[in-house]
Protein backbone atom coordinates (compact mmCIF):
# COMPACT_ATOMS: atom_id res chain seq x y z
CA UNK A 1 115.54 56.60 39.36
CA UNK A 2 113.56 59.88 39.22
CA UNK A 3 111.21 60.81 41.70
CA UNK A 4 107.45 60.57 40.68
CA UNK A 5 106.74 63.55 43.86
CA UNK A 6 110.16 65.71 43.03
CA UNK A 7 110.90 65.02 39.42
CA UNK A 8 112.45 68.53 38.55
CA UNK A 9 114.91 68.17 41.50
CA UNK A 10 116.08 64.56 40.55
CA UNK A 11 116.96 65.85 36.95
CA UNK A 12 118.77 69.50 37.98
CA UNK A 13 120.63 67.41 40.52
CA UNK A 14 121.23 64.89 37.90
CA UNK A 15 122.43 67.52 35.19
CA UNK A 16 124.27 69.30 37.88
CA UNK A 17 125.86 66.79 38.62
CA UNK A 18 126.96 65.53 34.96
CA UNK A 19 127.91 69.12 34.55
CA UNK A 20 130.17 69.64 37.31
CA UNK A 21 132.04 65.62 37.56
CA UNK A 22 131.05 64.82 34.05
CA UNK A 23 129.74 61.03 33.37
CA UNK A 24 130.42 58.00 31.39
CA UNK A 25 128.61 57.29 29.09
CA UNK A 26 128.11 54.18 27.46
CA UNK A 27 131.30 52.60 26.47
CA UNK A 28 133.74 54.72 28.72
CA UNK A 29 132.44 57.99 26.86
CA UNK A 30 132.33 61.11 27.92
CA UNK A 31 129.79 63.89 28.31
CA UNK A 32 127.85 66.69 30.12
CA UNK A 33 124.22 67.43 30.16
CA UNK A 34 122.94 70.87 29.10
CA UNK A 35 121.66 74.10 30.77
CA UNK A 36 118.26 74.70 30.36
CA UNK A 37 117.92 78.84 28.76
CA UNK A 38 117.38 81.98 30.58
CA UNK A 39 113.75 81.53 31.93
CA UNK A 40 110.61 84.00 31.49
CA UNK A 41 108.39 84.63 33.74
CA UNK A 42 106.17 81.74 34.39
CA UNK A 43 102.89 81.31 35.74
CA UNK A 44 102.79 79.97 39.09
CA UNK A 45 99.98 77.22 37.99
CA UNK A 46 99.92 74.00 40.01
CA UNK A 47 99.85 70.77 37.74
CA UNK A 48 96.50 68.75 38.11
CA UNK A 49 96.56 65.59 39.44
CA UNK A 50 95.56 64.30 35.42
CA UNK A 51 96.84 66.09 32.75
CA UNK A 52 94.70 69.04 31.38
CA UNK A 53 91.42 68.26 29.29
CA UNK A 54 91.61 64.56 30.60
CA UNK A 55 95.23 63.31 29.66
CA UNK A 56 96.32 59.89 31.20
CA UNK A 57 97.06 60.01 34.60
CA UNK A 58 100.95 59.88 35.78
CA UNK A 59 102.21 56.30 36.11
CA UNK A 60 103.87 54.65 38.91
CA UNK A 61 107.26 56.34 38.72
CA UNK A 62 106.66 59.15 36.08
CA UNK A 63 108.94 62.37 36.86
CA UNK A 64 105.98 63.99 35.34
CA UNK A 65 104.00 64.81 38.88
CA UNK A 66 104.58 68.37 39.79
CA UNK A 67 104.70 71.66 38.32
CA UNK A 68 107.14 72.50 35.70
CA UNK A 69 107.99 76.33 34.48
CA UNK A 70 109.22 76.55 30.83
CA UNK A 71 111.94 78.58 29.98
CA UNK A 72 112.44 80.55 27.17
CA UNK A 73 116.36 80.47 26.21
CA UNK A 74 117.96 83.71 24.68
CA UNK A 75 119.13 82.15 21.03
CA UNK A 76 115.69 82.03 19.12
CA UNK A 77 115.33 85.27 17.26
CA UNK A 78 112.76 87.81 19.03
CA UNK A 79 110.74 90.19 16.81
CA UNK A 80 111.50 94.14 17.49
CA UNK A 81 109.75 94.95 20.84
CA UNK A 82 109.59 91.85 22.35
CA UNK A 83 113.40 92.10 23.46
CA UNK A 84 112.34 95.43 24.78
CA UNK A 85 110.54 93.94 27.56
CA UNK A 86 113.78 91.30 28.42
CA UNK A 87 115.97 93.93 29.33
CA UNK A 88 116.57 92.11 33.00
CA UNK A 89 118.06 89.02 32.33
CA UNK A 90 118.07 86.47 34.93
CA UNK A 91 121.22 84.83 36.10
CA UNK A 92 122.74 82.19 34.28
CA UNK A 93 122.11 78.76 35.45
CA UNK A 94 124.26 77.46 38.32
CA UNK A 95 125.81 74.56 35.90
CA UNK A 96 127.46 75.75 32.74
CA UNK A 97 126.53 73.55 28.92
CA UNK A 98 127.91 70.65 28.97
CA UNK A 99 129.95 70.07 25.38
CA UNK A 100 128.25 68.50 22.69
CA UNK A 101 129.08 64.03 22.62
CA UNK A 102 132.25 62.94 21.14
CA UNK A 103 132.30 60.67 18.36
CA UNK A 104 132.87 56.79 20.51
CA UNK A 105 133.30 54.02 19.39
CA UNK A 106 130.64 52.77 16.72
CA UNK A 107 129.84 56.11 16.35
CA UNK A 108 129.31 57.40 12.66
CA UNK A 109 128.98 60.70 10.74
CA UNK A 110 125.92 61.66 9.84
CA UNK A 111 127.79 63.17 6.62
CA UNK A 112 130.36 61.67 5.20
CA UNK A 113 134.14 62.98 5.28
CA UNK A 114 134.58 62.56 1.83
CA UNK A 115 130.99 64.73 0.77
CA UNK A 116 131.70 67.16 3.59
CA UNK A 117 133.24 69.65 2.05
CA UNK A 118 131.66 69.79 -1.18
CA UNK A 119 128.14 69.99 1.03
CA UNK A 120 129.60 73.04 2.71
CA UNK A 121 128.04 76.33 1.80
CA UNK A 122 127.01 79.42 3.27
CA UNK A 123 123.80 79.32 4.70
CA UNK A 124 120.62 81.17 2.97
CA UNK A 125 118.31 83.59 5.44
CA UNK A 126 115.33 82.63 4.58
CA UNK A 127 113.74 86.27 3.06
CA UNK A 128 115.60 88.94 0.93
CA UNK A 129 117.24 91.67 3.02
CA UNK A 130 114.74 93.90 0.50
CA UNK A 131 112.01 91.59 2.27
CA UNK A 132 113.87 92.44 5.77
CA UNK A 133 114.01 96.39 4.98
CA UNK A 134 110.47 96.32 4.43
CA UNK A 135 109.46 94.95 7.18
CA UNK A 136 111.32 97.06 9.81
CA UNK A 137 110.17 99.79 7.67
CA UNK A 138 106.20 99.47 8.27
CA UNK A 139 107.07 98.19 12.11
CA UNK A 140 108.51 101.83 12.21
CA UNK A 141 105.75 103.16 10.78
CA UNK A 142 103.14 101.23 12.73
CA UNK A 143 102.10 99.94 15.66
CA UNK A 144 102.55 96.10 14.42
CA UNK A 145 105.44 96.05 17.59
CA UNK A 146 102.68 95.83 20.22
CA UNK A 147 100.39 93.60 18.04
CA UNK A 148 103.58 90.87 17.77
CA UNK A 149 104.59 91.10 21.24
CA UNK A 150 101.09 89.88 22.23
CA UNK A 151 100.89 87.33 19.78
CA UNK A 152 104.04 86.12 21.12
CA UNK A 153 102.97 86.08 25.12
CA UNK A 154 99.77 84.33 23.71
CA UNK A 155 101.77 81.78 22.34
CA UNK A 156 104.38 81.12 24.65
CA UNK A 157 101.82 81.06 27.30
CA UNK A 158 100.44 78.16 25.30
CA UNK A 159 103.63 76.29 24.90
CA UNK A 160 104.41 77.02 28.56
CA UNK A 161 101.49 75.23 30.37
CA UNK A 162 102.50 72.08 32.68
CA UNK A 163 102.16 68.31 31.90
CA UNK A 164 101.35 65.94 33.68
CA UNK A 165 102.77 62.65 31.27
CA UNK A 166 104.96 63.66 28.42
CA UNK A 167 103.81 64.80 25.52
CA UNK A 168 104.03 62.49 22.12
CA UNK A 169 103.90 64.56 19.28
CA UNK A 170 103.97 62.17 15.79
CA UNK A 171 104.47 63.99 12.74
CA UNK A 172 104.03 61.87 9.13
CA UNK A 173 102.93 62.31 5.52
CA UNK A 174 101.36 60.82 3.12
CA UNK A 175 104.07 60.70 0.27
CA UNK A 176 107.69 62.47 0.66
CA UNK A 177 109.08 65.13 -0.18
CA UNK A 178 105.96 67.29 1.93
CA UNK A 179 108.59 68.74 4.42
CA UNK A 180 107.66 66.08 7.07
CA UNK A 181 111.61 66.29 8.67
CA UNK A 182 111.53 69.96 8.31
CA UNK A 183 108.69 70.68 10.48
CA UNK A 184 109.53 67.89 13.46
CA UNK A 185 112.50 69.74 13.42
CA UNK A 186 110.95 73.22 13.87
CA UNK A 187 108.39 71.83 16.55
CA UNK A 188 110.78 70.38 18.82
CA UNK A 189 113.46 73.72 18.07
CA UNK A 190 110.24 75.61 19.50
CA UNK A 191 109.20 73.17 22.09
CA UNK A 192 112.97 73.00 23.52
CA UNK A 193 113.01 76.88 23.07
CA UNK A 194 109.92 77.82 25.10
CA UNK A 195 110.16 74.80 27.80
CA UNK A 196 112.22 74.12 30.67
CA UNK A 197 112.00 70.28 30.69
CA UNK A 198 113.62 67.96 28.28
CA UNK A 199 112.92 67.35 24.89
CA UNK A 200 113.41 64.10 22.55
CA UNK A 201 113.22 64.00 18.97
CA UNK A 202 112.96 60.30 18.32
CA UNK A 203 113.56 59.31 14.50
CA UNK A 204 110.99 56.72 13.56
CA UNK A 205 111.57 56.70 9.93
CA UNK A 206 115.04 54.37 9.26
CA UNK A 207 114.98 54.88 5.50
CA UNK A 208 117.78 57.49 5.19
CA UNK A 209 115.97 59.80 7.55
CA UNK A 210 117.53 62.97 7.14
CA UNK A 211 116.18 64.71 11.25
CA UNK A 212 120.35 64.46 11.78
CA UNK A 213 121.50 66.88 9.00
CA UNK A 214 118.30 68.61 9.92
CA UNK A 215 118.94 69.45 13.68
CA UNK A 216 123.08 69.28 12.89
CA UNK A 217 123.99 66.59 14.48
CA UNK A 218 127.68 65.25 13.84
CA UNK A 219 127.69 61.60 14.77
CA UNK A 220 125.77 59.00 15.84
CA UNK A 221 125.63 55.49 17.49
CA UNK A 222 122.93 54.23 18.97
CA UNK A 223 119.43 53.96 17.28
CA UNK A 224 115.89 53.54 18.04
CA UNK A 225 115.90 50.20 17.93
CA UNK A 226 118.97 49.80 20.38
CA UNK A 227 117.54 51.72 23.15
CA UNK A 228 114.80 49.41 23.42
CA UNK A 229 117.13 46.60 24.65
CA UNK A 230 119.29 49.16 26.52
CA UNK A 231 117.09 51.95 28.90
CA UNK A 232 116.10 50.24 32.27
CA UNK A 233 113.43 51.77 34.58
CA UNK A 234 116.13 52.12 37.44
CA UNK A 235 117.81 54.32 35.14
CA UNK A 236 118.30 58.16 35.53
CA UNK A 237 118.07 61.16 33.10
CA UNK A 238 121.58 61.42 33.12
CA UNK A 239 122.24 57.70 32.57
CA UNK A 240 119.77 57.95 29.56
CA UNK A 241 120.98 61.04 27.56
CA UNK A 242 124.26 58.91 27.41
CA UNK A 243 122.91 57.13 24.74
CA UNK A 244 121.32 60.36 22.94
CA UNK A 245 122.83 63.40 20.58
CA UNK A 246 122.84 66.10 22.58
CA UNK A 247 121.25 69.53 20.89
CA UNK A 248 121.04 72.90 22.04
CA UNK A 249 118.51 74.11 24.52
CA UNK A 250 118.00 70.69 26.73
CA UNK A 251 116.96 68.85 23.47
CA UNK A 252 118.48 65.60 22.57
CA UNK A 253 118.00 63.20 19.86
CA UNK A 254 117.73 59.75 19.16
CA UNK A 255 117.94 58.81 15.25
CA UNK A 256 116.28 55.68 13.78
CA UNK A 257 119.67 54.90 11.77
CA UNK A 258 123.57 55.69 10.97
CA UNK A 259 122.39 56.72 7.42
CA UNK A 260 122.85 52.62 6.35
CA UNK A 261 120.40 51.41 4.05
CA UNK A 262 118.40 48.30 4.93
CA UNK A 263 118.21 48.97 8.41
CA UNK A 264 114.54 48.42 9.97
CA UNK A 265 111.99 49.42 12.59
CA UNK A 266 109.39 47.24 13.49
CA UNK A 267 106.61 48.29 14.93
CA UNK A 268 107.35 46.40 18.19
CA UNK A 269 111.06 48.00 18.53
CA UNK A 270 109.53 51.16 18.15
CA UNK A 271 106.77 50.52 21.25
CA UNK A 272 109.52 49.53 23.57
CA UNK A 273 111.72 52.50 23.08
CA UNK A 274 109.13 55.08 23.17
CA UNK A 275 107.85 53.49 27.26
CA UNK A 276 111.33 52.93 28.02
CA UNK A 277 112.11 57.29 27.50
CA UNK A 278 108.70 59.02 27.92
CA UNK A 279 109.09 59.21 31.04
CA UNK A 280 111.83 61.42 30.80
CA UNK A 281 110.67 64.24 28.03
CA UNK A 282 108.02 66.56 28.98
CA UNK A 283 107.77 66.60 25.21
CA UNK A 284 108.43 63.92 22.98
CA UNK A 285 108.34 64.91 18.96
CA UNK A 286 108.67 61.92 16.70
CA UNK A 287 109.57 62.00 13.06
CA UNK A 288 107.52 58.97 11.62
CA UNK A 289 107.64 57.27 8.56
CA UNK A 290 105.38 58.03 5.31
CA UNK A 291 101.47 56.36 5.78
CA UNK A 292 100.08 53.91 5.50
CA UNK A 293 103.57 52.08 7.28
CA UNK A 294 103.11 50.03 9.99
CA UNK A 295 105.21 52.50 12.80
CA UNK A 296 103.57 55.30 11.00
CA UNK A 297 100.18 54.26 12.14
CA UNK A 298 101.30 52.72 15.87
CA UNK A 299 103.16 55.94 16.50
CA UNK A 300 99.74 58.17 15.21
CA UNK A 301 97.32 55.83 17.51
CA UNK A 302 99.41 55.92 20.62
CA UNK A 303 100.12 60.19 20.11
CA UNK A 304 98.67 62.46 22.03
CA UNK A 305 99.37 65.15 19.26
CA UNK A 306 99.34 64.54 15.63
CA UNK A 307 100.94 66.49 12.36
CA UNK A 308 100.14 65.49 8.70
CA UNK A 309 101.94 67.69 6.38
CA UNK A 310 101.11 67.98 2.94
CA UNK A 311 102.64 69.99 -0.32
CA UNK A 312 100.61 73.21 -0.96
CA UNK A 313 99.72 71.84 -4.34
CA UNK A 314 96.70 70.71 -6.08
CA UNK A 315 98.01 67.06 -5.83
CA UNK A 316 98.68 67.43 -2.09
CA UNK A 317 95.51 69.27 -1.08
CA UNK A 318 93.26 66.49 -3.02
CA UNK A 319 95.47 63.79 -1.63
CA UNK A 320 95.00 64.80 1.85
CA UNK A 321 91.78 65.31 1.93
CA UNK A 322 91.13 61.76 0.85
CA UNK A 323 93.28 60.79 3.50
CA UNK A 324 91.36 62.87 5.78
CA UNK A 325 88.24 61.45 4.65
CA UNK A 326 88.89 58.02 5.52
CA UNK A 327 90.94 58.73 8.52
CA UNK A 328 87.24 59.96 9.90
CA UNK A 329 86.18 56.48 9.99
CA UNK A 330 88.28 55.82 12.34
CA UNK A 331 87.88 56.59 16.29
CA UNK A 332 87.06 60.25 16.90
CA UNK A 333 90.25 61.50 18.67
CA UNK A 334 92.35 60.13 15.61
CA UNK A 335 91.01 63.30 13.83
CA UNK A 336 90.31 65.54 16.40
CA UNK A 337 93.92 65.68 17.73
CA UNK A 338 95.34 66.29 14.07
CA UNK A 339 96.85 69.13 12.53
CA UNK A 340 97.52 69.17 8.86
CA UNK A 341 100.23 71.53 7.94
CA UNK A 342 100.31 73.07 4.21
CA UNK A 343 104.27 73.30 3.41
CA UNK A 344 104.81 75.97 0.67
CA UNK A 345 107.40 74.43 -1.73
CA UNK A 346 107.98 77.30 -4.08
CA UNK A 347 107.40 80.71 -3.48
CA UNK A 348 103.92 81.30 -5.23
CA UNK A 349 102.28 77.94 -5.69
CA UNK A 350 99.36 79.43 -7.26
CA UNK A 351 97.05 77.17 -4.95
CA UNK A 352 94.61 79.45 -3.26
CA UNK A 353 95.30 78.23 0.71
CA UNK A 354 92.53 79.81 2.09
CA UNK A 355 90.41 77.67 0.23
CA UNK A 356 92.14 74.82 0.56
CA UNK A 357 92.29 75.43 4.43
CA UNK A 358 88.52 75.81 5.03
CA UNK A 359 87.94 72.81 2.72
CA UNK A 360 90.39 70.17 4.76
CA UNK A 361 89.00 72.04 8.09
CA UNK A 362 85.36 70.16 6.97
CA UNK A 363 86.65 67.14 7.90
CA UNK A 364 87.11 68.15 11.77
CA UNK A 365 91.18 68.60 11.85
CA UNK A 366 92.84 71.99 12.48
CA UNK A 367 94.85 73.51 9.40
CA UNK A 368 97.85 75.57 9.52
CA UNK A 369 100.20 77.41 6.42
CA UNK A 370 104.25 76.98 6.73
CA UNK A 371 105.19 79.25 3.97
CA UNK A 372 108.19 79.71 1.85
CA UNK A 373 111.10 79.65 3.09
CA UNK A 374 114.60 80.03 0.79
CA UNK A 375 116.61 78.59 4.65
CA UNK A 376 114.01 75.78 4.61
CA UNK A 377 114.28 75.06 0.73
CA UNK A 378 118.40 75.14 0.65
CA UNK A 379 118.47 71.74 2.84
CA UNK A 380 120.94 71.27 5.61
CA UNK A 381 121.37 72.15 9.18
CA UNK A 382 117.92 74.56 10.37
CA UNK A 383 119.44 77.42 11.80
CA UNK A 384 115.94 80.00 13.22
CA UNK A 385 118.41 82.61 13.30
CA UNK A 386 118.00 82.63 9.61
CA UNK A 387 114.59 81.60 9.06
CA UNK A 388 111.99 84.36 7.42
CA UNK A 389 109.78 86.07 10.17
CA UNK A 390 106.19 84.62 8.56
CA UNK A 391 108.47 80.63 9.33
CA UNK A 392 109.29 81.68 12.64
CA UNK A 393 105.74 83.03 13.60
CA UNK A 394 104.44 80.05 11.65
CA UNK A 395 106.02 77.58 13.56
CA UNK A 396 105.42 78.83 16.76
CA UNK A 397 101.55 78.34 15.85
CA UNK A 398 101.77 75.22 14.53
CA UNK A 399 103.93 74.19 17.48
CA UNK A 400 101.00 75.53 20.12
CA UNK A 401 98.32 74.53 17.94
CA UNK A 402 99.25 70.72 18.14
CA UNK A 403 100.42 71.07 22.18
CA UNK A 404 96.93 72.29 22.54
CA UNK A 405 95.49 69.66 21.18
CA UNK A 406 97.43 67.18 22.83
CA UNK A 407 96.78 68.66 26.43
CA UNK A 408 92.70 67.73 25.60
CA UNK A 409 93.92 64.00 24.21
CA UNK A 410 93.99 60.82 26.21
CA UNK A 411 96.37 57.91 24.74
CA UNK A 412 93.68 54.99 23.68
């Protein structure tokens, strides 16, 4: 069981470990915990004894207790200028990455064999290479370089700070079709990219979810609703990511279904999972279901951080506002911890988003833009690699912007 006064060493030796014997997982199977990234420098900031802004206190037996430094691993895309200043690299990590799970069994594809290769296709980057050229062409010509490279130690610095108690970060809609997968998938890509500790994406939406295809996972087995019954408290970090898909960059997942229809989360399943593994993640980034659900609005009362995205359309911007409107009836830090994030659906919606912005802003919540994107719109895996540079400075402020806010947020 993790230490509450030396959490970070219980998990290195725990990954170490995995990494070096290898484990067995549940049923006999196989696997390796990852290597967290190349690290940047960190501020040498103690944790408080509560987490910042008032957070809840660390339980009896939280690993969260002591300082943690974030990493920042070397496969997100830097902007020109920032990789300038990484020219040292550190070493790599003592433990090499582990492999990613092995299809057990029980396990299931998250696509099927028979649709896999008509699915296949060559991935879209997310701007034109005109777009691209034009870019590098005014960097060139400007002084933009320095501007981004600030704007990027801002944020990181941001996504860097120490917890105290894991971080739950619930992200829902109010209708589908909003891009509610697509940006739990880019906050917890960012989270896992900036941070050194471990990071869970827990699917909370068992209606043919689609987080899985999203983050490019290849099988799965067990569910949300399974690792209720299963996790124990003696149990370490190792032992637990047995029953996870393993992702890149010390993320993992847990997925509400094997893509079966009729399967269910109740509300109760879904409390029992999320105590049995917070304890684990330093961040925790959970892909609900649509409101007004039942899990939708358990996971968005027991959050420290919440995300309500909405279509930049006229139907979407009135719809959440009403939304909005009512949710400020309810207790204050309901609203105050939210972040509504306008997706951009087509490439000129015609929807004037400033406007819109300072409009949904009234109501006390903080407002963000994800704009087009033609690696976003295609569907499939989320490679950032491809993603346009407004999406990948986009979701690094949306992914600060809501870790912010969840720093100042106790659980009620």
């Amino acid at each position: 069981m993790p230490s509450g006064d030396g959490w970070q060493g219980d998990v290195l030796r725990d990954l170490r470990g995995g990494a070096e014997q290898g484990a067995q997982g549940p049923g006999g199977q196989a696997y390796r915990a990852s290597a967290p990234g190349r690290a940047l420098p960190a501020q040498g900031t103690q944790a408080p004894d509560a987490a910042p802004g008032g957070g809840a206190p660390p339980q009896a037996g939280y690993p969260y207790g002591q300082e943690q430094h974030a990493g920042h691993p070397g496969g997100w895309p830097q902007q020109a200028g920032y990789q300038e200043q990484q020219q040292k690299q550190q070493p790599p990590a003592a433990y090499p990455p582990g492999p990613q799970p092995q299809s057990g069994i029980g396990s299931r594809p998250v696509v099927d064999e028979g649709l896999a290769g008509t699915l296949r296709s060559k991935p879209r980057h997310g701007e034109s290479f005109a777009a691209r050229a034009a870019r590098a062409l005014r960097r060139t010509l400007s002084s933009s370089a320095a501007s981004e490279v600030a704007e990027i130690t801002r944020t990181a610095a941001v996504l860097q700070q120490p917890v105290t108690t894991g971080r739950q970060i619930a992200v829902t809609s109010i209708r589908g079709g909003s891009g509610k997968t697509t940006v739990a998938a880019l906050l917890g890509t960012t989270y896992a990219h900036y941070r050194h500790d471990p990071v869970l994406f827990l699917e909370a939406d068992p209606a043919l979810g689609s987080l899985p295809q999203r983050l490019g996972a290849e099988s799965l087995r067990w569910t949300t609703s399974d690792i209720a019954d299963i996790v124990k408290p003696d149990m370490s970090l190792l032992d637990v990511t047995g029953y996870l898909v393993q992702l890149p960059d010390n993320a993992w997942l847990l997925p509400a279904s094997q893509g079966q229809i009729g399967v269910m989360l109740d509300s109760r399943a879904y409390e029992r999972a999320v105590v049995a593994l917070r304890r684990y993640f330093g961040v925790m980034v959970i892909d609900c279901e649509t409101l007004p659900t039942e899990v939708a609005r358990v996971a968005l009362a027991a959050a420290h951080g919440r995300v309500l995205t909405a279509p930049a359309t006229p139907e979407g911007v009135t719809s959440t506002f009403s939304v909005l409107q009512w949710m400020q009836g309810l207790p204050r830090h309901v609203i105050a911890g939210t972040v509504v994030v306008l997706t951009e659906l087509v490439a000129h919606s015609g929807v004037d988003l400033d406007e819109a912005a300072q409009r949904l802003r009234s109501t006390g919540v903080g407002v963000q833009v994800l704009p087009y994107d033609r690696h976003l719109a295609a569907g499939g895996r989320v490679r950032t690699e491809l993603l346009a540079h407004p999406t990948s400075e986009a979701a690094a402020r949306i992914a600060a912007d809501v870790f912010q806010l969840s720093l100042a947020q106790k659980r009620h």
